[in-house]
N, C-alpha and C. Protein backbone atom coordinates (compact mmCIF):
# COMPACT_ATOMS: atom_id res chain seq x y z
N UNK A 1 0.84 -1.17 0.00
CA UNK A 1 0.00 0.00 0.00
C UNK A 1 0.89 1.24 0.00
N UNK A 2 0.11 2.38 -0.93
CA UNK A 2 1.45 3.01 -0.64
C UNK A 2 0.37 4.77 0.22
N UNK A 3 1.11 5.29 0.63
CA UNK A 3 0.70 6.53 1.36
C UNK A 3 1.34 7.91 1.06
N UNK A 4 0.11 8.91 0.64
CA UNK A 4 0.89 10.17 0.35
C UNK A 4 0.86 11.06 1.62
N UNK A 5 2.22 11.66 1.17
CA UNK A 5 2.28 12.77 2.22
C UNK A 5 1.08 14.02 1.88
N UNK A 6 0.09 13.90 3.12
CA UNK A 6 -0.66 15.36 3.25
C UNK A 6 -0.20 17.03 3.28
N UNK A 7 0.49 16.74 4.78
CA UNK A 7 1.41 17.84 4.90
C UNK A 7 2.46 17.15 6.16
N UNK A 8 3.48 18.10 6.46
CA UNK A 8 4.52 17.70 7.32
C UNK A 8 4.54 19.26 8.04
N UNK A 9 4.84 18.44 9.16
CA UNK A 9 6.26 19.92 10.23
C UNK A 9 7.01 19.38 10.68
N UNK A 10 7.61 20.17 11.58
CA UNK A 10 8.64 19.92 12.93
C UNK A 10 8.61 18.26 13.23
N UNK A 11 7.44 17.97 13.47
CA UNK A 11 7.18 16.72 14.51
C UNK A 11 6.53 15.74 13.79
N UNK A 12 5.28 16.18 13.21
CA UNK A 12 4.27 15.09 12.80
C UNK A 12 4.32 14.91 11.44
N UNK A 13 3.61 14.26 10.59
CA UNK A 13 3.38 13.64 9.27
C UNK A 13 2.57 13.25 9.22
N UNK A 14 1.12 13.75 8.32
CA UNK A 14 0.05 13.52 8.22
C UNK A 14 -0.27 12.51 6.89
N UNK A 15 -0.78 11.48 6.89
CA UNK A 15 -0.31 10.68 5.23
C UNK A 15 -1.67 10.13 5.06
N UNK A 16 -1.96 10.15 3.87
CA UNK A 16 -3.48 9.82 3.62
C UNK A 16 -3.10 8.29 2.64
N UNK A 17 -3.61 7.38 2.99
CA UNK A 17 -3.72 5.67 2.49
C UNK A 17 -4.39 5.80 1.12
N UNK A 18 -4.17 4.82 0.06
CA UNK A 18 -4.38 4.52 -1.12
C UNK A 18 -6.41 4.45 -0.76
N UNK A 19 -6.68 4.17 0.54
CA UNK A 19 -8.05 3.60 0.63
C UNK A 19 -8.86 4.98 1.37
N UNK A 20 -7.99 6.23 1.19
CA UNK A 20 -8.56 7.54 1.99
C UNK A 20 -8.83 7.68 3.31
N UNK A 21 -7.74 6.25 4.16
CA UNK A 21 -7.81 6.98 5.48
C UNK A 21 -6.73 7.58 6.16
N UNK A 22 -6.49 8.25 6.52
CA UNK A 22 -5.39 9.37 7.33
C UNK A 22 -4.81 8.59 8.03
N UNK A 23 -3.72 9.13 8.62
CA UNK A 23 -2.97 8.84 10.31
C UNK A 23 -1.83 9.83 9.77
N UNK A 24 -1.67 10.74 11.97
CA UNK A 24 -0.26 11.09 11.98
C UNK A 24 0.27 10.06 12.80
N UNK A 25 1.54 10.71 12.27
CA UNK A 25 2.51 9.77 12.75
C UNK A 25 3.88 10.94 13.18
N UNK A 26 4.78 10.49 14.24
CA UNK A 26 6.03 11.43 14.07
C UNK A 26 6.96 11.26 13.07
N UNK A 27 7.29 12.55 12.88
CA UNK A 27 8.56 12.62 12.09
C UNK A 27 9.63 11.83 12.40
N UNK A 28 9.93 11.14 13.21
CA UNK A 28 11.14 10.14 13.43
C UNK A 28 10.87 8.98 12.50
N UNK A 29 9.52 8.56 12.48
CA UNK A 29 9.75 7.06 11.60
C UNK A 29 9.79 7.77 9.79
N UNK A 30 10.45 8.92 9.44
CA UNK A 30 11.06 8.81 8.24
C UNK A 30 12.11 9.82 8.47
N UNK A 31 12.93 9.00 7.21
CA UNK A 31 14.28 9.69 6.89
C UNK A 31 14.31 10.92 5.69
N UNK A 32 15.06 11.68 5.81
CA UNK A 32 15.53 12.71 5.02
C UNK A 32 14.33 13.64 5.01
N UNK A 33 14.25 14.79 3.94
CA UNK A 33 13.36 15.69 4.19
C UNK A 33 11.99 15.37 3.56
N UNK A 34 11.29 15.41 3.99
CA UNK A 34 9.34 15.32 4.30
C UNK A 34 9.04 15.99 3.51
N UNK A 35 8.15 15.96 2.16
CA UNK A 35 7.06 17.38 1.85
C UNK A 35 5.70 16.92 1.28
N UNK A 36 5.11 17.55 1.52
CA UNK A 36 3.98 17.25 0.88
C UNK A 36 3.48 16.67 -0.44
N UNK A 37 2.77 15.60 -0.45
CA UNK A 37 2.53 15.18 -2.13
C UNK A 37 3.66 14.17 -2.27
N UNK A 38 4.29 13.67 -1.48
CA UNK A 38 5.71 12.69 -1.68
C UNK A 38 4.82 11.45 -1.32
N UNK A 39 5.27 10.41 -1.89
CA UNK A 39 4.38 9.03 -1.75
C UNK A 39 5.38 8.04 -0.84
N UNK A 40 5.28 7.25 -0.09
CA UNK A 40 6.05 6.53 0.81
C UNK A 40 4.83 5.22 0.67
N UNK A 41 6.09 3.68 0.86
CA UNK A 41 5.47 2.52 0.84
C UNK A 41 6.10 2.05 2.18
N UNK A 42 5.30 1.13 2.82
CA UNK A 42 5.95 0.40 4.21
C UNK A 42 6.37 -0.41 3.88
N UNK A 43 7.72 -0.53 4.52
CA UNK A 43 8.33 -1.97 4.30
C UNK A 43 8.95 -2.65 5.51
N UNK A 44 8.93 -3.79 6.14
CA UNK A 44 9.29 -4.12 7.40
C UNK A 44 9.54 -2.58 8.43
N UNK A 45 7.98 -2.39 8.49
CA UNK A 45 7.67 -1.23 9.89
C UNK A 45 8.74 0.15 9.28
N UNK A 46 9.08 -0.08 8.29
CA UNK A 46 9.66 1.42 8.11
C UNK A 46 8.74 2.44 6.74
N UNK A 47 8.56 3.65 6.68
CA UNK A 47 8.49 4.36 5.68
C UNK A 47 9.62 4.69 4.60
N UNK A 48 9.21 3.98 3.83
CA UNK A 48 10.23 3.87 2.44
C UNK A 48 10.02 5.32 1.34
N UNK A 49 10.32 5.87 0.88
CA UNK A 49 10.34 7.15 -0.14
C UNK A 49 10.27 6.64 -1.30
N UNK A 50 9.27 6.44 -2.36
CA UNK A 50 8.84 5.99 -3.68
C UNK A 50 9.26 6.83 -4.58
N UNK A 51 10.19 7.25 -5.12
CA UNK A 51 10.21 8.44 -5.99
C UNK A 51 9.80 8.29 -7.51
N UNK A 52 9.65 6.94 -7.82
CA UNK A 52 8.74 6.50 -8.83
C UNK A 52 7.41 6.43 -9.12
N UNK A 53 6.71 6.48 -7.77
CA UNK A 53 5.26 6.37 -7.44
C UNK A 53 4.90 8.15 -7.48
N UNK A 54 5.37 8.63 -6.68
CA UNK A 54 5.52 10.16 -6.19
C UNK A 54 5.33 10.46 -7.85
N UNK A 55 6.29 10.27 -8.91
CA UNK A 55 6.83 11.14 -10.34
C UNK A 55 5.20 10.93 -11.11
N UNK A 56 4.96 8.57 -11.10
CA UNK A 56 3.74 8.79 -11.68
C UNK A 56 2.58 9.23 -11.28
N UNK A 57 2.50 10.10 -9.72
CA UNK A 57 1.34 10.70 -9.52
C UNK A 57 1.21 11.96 -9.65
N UNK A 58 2.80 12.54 -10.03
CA UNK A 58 2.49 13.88 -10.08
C UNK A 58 2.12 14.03 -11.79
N UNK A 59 2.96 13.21 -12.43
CA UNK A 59 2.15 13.37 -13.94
C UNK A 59 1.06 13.10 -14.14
N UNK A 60 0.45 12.39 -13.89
CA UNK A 60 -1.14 12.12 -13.89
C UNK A 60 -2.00 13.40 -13.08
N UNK A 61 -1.56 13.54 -12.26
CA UNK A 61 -2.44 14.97 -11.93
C UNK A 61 -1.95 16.17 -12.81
N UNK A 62 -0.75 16.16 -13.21
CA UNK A 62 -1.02 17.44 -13.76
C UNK A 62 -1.53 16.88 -15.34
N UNK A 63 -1.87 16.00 -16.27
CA UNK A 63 -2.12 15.45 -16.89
C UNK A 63 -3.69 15.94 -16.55
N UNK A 64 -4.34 15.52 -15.56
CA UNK A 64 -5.40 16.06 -15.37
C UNK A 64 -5.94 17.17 -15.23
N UNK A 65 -5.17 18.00 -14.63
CA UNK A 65 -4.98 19.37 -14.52
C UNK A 65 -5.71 19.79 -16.16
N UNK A 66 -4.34 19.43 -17.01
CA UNK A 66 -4.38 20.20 -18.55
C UNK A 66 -5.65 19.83 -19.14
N UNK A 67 -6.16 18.76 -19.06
CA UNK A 67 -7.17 18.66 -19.46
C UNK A 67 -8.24 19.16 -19.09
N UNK A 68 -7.96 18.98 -17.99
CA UNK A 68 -9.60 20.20 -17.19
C UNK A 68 -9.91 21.48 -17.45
N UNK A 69 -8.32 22.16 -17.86
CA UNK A 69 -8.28 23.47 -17.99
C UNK A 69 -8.19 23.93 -19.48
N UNK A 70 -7.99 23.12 -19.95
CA UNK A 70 -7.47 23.06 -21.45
C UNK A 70 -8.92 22.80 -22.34
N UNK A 71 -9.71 22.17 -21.76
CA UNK A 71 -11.42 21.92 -22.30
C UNK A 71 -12.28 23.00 -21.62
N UNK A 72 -11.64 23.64 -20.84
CA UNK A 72 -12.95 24.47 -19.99
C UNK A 72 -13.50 25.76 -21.10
């Protein structure tokens, strides 16, 4: 399953599930820097950083984007 980042701070990490349910969690159970819209998969109890998952969701939304705006 994989989980996008909502938003982040200091402490917490808010991540919304492939199935639309939430949880925070602290910033300790991930590594390097946090931002929003970044996709993370669990793997033995850790948050993993997808940067393949993250790339094909940001093209598809903005993919969607153009079209929405591009027909309006």
């Amino acid at each position: 399953m994989f989980y996008s980042v909502d938003r982040a701070d200091d402490e917490y990490v808010m991540l919304c599930d492939d199935d639309g349910d939430t949880k925070e969690l602290r910033r300790f159970h991930f590594e390097g820097d946090v931002q929003a819209g970044q996709v993370y998969r669990l793997e033995a109890g850790k948050f993993i950083y997808d940067e393949q998952e993250t790339a094909r969701r940001r093209e598809r939304i903005q993919a969607l984007e153009n079209e929405l705006f591009n027909n309006a």
